[in-house]
Protein backbone atom coordinates (compact mmCIF):
# COMPACT_ATOMS: atom_id res chain seq x y z
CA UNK A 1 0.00 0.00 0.00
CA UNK A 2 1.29 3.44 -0.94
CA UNK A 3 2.29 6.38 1.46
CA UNK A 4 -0.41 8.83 0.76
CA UNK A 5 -2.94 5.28 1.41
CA UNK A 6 -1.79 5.29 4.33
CA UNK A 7 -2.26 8.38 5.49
CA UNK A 8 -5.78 8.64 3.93
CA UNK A 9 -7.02 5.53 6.36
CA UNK A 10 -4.88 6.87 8.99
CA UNK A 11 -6.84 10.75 8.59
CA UNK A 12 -10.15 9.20 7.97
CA UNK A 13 -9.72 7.62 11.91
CA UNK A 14 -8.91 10.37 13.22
CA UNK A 15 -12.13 11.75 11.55
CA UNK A 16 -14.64 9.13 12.96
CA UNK A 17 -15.77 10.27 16.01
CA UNK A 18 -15.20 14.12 14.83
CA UNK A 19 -17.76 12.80 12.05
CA UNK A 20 -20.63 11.59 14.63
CA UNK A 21 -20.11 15.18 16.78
CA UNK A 22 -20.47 17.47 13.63
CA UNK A 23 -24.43 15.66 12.90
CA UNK A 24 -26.05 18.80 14.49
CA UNK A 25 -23.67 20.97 12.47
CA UNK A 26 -24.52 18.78 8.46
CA UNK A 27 -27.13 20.44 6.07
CA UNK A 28 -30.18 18.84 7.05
CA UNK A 29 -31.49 16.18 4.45
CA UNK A 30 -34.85 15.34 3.50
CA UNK A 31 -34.82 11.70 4.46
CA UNK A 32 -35.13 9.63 7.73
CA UNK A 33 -31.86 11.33 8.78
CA UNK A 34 -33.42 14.27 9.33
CA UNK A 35 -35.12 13.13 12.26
CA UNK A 36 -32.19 12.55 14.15
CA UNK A 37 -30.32 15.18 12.86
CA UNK A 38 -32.96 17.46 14.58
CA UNK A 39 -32.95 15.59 17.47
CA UNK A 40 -29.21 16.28 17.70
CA UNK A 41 -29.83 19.79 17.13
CA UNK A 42 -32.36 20.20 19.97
CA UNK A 43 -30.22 18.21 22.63
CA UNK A 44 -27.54 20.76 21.55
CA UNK A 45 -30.01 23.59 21.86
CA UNK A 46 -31.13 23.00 25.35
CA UNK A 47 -28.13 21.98 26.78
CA UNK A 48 -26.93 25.48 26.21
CA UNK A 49 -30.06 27.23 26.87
CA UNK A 50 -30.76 25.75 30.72
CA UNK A 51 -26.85 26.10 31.49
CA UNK A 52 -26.97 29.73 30.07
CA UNK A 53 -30.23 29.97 32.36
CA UNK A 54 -28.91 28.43 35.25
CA UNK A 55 -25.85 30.79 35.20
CA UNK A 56 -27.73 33.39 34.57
CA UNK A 57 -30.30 33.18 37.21
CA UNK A 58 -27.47 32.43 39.85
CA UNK A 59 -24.70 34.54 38.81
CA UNK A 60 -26.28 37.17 37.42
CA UNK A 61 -29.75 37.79 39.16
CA UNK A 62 -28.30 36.19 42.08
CA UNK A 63 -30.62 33.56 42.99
CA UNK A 64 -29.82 30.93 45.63
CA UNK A 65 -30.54 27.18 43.93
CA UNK A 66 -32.50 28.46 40.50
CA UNK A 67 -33.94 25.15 39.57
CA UNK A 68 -36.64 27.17 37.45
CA UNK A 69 -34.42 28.46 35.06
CA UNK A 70 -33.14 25.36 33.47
CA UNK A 71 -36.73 24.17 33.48
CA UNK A 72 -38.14 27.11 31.70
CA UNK A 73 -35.03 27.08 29.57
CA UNK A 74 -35.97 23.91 27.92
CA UNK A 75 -39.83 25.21 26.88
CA UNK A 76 -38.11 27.81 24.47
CA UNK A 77 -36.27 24.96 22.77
CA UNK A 78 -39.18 23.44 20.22
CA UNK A 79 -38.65 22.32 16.71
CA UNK A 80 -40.68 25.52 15.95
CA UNK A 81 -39.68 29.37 17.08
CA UNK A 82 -43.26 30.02 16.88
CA UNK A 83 -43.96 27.03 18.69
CA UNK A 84 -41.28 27.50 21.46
CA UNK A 85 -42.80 30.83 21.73
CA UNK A 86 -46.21 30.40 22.29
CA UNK A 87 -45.47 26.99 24.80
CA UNK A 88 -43.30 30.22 26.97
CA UNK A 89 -46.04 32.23 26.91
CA UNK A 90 -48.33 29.67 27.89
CA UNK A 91 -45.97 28.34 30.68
CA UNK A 92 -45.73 32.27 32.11
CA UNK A 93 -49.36 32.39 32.11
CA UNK A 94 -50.07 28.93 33.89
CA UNK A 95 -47.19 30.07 36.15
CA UNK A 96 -48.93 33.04 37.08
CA UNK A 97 -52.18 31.19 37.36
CA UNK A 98 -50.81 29.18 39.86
CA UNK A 99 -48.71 31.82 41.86
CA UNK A 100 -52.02 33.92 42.08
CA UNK A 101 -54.16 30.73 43.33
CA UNK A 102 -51.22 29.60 45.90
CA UNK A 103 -50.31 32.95 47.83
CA UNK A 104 -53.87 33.40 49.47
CA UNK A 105 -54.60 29.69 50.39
CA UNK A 106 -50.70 29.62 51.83
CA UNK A 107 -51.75 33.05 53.62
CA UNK A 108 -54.96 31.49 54.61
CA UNK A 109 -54.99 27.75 55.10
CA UNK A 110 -51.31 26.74 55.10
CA UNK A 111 -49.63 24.02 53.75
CA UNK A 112 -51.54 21.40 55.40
CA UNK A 113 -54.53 19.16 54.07
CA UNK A 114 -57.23 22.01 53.86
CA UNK A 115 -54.66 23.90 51.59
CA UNK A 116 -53.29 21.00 49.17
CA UNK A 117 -57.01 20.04 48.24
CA UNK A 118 -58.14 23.28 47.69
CA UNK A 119 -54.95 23.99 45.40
CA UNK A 120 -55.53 20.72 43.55
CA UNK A 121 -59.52 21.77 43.07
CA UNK A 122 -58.90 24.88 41.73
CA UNK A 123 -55.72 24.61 40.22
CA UNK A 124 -57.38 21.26 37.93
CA UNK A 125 -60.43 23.56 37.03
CA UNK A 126 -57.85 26.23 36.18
CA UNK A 127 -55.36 23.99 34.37
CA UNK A 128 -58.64 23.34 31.63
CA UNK A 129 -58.81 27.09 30.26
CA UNK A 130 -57.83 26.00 26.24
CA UNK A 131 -55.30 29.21 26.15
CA UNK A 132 -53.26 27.30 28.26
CA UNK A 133 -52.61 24.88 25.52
CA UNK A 134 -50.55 22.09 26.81
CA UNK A 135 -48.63 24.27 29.48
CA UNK A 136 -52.24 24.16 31.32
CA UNK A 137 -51.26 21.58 34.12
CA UNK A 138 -48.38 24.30 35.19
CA UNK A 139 -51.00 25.34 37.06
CA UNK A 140 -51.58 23.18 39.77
CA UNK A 141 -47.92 22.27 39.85
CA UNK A 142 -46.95 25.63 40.18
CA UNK A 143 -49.80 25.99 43.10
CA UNK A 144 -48.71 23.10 44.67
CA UNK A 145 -44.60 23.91 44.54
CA UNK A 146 -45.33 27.45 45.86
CA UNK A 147 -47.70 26.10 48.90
CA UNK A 148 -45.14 23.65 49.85
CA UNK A 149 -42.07 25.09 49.48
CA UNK A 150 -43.28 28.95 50.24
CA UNK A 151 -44.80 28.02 53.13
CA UNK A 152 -46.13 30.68 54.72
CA UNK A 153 -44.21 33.52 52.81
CA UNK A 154 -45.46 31.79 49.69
CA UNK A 155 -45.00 35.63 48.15
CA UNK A 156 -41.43 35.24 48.58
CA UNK A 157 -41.16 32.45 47.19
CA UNK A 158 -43.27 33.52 43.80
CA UNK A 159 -41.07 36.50 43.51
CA UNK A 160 -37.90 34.58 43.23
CA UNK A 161 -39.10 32.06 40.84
CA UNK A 162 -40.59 34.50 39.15
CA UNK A 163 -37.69 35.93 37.92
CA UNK A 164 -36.12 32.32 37.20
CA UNK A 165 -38.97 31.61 35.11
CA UNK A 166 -38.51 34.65 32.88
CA UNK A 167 -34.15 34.67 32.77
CA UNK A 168 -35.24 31.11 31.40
CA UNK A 169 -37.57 31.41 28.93
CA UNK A 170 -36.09 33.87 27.49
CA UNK A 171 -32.63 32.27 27.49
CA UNK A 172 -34.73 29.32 25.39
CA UNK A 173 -36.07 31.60 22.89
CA UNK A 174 -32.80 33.37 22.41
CA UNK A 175 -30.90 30.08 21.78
CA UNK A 176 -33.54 28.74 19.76
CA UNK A 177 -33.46 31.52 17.32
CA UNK A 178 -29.51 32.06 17.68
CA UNK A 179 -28.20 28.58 17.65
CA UNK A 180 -29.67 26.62 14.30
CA UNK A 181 -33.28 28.16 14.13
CA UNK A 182 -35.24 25.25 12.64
CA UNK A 183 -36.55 25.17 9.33
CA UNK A 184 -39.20 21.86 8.61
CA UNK A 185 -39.13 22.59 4.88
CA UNK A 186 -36.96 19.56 3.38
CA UNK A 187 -39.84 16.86 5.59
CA UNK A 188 -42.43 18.77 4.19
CA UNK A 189 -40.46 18.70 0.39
CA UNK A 190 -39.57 14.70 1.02
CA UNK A 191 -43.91 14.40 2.65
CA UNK A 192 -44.72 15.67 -0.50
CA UNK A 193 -42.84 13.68 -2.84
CA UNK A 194 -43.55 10.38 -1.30
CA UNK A 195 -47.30 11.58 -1.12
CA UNK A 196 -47.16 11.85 -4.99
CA UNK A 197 -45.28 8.26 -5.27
CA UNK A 198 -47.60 6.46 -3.64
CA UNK A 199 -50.83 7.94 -5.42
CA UNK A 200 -48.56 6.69 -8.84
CA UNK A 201 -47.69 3.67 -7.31
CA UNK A 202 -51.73 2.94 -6.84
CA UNK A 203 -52.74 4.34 -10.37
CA UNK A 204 -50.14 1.99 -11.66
CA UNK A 205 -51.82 -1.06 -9.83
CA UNK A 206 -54.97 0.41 -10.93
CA UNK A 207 -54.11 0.25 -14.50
CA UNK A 208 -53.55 -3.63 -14.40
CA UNK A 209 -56.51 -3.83 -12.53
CA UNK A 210 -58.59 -2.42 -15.58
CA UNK A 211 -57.94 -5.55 -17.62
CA UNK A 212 -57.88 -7.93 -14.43
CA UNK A 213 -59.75 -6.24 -11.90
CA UNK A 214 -59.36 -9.31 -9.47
CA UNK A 215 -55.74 -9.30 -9.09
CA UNK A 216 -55.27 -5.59 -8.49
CA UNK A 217 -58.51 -6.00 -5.79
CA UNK A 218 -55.73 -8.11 -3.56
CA UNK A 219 -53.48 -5.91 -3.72
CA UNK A 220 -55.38 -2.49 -3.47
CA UNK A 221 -56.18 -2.87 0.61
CA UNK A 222 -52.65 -2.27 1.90
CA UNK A 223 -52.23 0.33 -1.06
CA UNK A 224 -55.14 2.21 0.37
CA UNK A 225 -53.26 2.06 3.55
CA UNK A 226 -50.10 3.62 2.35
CA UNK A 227 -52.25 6.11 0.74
CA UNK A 228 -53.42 7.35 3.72
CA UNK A 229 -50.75 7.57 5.92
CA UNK A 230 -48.50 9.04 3.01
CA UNK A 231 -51.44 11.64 2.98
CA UNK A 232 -51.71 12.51 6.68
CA UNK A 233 -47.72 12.33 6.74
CA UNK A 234 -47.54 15.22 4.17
CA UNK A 235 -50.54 17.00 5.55
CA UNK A 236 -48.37 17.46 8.82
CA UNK A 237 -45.05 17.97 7.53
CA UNK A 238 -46.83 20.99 5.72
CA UNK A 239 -47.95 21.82 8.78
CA UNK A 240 -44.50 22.03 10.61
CA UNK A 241 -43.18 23.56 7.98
CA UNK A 242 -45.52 26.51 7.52
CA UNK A 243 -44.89 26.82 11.33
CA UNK A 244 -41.09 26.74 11.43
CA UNK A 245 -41.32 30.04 8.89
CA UNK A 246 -43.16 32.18 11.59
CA UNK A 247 -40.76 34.35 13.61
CA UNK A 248 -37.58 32.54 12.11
CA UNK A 249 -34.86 35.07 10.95
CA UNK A 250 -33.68 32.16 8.54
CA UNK A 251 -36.78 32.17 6.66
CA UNK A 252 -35.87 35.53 4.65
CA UNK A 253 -32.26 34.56 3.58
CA UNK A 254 -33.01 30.79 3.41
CA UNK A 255 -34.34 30.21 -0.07
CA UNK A 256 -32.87 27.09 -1.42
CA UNK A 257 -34.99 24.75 -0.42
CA UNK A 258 -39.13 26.05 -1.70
CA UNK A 259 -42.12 26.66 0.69
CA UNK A 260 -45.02 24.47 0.80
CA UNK A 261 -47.27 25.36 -1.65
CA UNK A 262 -51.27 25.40 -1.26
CA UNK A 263 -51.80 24.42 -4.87
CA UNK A 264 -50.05 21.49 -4.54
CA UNK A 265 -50.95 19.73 -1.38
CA UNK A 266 -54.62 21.11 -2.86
CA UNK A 267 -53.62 19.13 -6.07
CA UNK A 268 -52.74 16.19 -4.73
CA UNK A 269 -55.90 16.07 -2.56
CA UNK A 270 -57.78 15.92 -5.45
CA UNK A 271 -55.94 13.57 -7.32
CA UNK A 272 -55.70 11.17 -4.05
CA UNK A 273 -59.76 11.47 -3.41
CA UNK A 274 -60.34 10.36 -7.62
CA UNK A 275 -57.72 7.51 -7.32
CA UNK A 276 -59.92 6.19 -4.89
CA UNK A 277 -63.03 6.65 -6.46
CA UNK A 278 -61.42 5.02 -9.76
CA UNK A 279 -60.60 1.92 -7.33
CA UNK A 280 -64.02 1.92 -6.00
CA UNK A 281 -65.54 1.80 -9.26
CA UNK A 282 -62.79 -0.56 -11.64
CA UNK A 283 -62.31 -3.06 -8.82
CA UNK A 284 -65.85 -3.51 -7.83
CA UNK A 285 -66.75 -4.27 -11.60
CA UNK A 286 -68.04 -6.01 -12.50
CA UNK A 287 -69.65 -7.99 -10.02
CA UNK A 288 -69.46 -11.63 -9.44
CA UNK A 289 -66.62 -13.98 -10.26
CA UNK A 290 -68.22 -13.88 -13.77
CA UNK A 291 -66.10 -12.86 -17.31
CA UNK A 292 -65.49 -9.02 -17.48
CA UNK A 293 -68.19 -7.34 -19.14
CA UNK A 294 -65.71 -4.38 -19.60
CA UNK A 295 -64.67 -3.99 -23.64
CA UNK A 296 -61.12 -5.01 -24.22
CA UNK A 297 -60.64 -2.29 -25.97
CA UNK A 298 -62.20 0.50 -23.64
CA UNK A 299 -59.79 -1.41 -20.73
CA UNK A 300 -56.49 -1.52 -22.82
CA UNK A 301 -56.79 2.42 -23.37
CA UNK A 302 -58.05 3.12 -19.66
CA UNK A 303 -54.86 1.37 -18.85
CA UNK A 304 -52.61 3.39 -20.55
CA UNK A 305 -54.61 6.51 -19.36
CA UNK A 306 -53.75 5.51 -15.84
CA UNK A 307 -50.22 4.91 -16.61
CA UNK A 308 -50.08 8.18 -17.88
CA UNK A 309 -51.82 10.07 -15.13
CA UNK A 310 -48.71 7.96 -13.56
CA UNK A 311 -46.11 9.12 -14.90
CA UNK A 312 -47.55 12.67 -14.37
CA UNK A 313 -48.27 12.62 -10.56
CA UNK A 314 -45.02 12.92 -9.39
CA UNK A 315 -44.42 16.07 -11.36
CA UNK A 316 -46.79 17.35 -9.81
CA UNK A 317 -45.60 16.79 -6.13
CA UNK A 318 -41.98 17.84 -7.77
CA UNK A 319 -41.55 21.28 -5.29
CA UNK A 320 -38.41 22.34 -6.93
CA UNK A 321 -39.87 24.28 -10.35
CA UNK A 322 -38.41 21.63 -13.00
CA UNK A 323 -40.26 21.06 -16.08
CA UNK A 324 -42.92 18.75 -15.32
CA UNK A 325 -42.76 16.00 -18.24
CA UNK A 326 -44.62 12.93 -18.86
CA UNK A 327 -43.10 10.17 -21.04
CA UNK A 328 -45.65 8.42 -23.00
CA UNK A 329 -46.34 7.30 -26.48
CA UNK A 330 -49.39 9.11 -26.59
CA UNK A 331 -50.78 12.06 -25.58
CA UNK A 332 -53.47 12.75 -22.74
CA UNK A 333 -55.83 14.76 -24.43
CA UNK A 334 -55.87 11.67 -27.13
CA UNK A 335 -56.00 8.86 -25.00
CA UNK A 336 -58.88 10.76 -23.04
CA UNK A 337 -61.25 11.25 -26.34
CA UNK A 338 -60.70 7.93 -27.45
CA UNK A 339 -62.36 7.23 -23.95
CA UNK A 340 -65.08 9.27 -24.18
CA UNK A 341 -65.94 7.97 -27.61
CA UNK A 342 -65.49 4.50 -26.72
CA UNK A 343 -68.45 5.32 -23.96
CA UNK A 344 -70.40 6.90 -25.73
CA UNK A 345 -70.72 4.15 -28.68
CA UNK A 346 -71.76 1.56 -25.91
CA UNK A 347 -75.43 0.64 -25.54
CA UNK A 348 -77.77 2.95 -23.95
CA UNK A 349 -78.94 2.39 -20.50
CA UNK A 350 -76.44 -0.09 -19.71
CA UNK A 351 -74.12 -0.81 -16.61
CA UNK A 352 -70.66 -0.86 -18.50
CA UNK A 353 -72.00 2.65 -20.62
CA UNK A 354 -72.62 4.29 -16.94
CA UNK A 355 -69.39 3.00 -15.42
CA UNK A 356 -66.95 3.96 -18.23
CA UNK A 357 -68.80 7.76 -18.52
CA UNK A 358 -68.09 7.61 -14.85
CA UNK A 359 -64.51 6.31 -15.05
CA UNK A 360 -63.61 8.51 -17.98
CA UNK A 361 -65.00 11.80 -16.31
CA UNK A 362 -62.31 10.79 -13.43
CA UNK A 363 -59.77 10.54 -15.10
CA UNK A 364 -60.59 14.00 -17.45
CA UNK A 365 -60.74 15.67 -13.42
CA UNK A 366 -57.50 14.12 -12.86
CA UNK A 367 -55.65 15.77 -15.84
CA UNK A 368 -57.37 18.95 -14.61
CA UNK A 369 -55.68 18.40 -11.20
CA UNK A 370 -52.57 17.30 -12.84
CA UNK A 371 -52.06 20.08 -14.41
CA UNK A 372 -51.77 18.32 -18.15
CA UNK A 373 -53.15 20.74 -21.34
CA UNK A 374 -55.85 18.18 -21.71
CA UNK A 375 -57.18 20.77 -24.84
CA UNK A 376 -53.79 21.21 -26.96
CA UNK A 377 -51.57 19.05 -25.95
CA UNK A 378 -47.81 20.06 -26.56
CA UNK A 379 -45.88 16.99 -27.92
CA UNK A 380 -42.02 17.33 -27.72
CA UNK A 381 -40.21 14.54 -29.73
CA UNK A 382 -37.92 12.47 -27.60
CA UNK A 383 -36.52 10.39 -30.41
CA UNK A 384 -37.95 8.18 -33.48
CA UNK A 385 -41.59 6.99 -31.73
CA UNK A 386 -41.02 8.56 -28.30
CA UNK A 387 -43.21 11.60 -27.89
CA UNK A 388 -43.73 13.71 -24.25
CA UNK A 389 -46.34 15.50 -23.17
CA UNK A 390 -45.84 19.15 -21.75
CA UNK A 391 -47.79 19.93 -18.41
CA UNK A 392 -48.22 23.64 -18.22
CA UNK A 393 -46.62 26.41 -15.69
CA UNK A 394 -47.74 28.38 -13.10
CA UNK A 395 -47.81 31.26 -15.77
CA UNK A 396 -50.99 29.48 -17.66
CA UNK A 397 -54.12 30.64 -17.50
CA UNK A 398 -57.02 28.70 -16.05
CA UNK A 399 -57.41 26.59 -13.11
CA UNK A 400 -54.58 24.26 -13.42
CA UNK A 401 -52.11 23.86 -10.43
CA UNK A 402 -49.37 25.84 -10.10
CA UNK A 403 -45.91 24.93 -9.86
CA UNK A 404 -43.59 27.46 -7.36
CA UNK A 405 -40.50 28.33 -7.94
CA UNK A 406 -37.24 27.11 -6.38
CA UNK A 407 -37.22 30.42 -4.06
């Protein structure tokens, strides 16, 4: 082995643990990393934030044994600056709750058994006001610490934990907003995407299901199911992200990575809710264990209809402005007339001519929620025999969805 070998192994040792201590300080990714990466990032957070606290309070306010501080500390360290903001406020104001409720029954009754069940009483009726929010139980806890510890100067005890309580929360918001204020926009990008996967992954199950709708029916439970959490994964990520931009300094110079956008998740809604409804209606038909009453023809080009609605979908959940392109040998707005000609030649009055007007009109609402120029399509030449169909910008006109920008 060579010299410089050598000292490449030998450098890339020395770099292991270094590698593991420098998570909290990596871009964040999009993927399951990103979880702990943010968990890293929040250890880090309120580590500093409740020994900046606890100094502070001691050192600096000169507090005795300022076991508040670090405690309050740790509610301005959420994944969210708004989040970690309201949780403080909500914390002060159960605080106060409680120091209010505790002085006159320590004044009055005492710490004894009168005084504990009269705290606990009033402080659980208290704790169920909804501003509270989650920091609602401070309230009895805070009744209960200032009746047993204050004793009978339970105003002197309030006042110094008082100030602990403030010198900590807003030593949590500070370090949340100094050190790595989080941004939840690469989840909600990655929610998004997989959202749009799985809805192609079940049109493309639903497209062999138009010729054999028995074999995709096995299959179609447990796609249903990663439907839905894929949709209620998304639905939260957008959530957290729209949260994380509220009150973050970051989210006015950080524009690589795009915002949620309402069109989209709106979008993908729509195409989720008509992928079931196409399910409902190609795998329940026909009835029976009888031979498909479905024309061969009407099911080959519903097929390929799916598969293109397939191939469009994750364009659509694609957040970062590329031009959306769908592969195909046809073209939507084709495949879609030959449809609704093929319905309208079957016989009148008949199950299979209601159930292919009603599949076909899906399917014309999905290219509308797709975003595909169902009317004039624009076919770009690939090669010899490969043609692509053009889904329109956010600059269109009409209802279509539209497709941000990467900043």
């Amino acid at each position: 082995m060579s010299g410089t070998g050598v000292a490449v192994r030998a450098r890339n040792k020395l770099r292991g643990p270094s590698r593991w201590l420098a998570v909290p300080f990596r871009p964040a990714s999009s993927g399951p990393v990103r979880y702990w990466q943010d968990h890293s990032r929040q250890a880090v957070k309120a580590a500093i934030a409740a020994v900046v606290a606890w100094a502070l309070a001691k050192y600096a306010a000169g507090q005795p044994d300022p076991y508040f501080a670090p405690l309050a500390a740790l509610l301005g360290v959420y994944r969210t600056v708004a989040r970690s903001l309201r949780e403080g406020l909500q914390y002060v104001g159960g605080f106060l709750l409680g120091a209010v409720l505790a002085v006159p029954v320590g004044m009055l009754l005492g710490p004894g058994v009168a005084g504990i069940a009269v705290i606990v009483l009033a402080g659980v009726l208290l704790s169920g006001w909804r501003r509270l929010g989650d920091q609602g139980a401070q309230v009895t806890f805070t009744a209960l610490f200032v009746l047993l510890l204050g004793r009978h100067q339970p105003a002197h005890y309030v006042t110094h934990r008082l100030i602990e309580v403030g010198i900590g929360v807003a030593t949590g918001l500070v370090v949340n907003i100094a050190v790595f204020p989080p941004l939840q926009l690469r989840p909600a990008e990655h929610a998004i995407r997989r959202w749009g996967e799985r809805i192609a992954r079940a049109l493309e199950v639903l497209a062999d299901g138009a010729a054999d709708p028995h074999s995709a029916a096995k299959s179609w439970p447990e796609l249903d199911r990663q439907l839905t959490l894929a949709a209620e994964q998304a639905r939260a990520a957008v959530r957290n992200a729209r949260e994380s931009l509220r009150w973050n300094p970051r989210a006015r110079v950080h524009q690589a990575v795009p915002r949620p956008d309402c069109a989209v998740v709106e979008s993908l809604e729509e195409l989720t809710v008509r992928t079931r409804a196409i399910a409902r209606s190609l795998l329940d038909y026909p009835a029976g264990d009888g031979p498909p009453r479905m024309a061969a023809s009407f099911a080959g080009d519903y097929g390929r209809m799916l598969r293109l609605l397939a191939r469009a979908v994750p364009q659509v959940a694609d957040m970062r402005g590329r031009p959306p392109r769908c592969e195909e040998d046809g073209d939507a707005a084709g495949c879609q007339r030959r449809l609704d000609n093929q319905a309208a030649n079957l016989p009148n009055h008949s199950q299979e001519r209601s159930t292919a007007h009603y599949l076909t009109r899906l399917t014309a609402e999905m290219i509308s929620a797709a975003g595909i120029d169902a009317g004039q399509p624009t076919v770009a030449q690939d090669g010899p025999g490969h043609a692509s169909v053009m889904i329109k910008h956010a600059d269109d006109p009409g209802p279509r969805r539209k497709y941000p920008s990467g900043g």
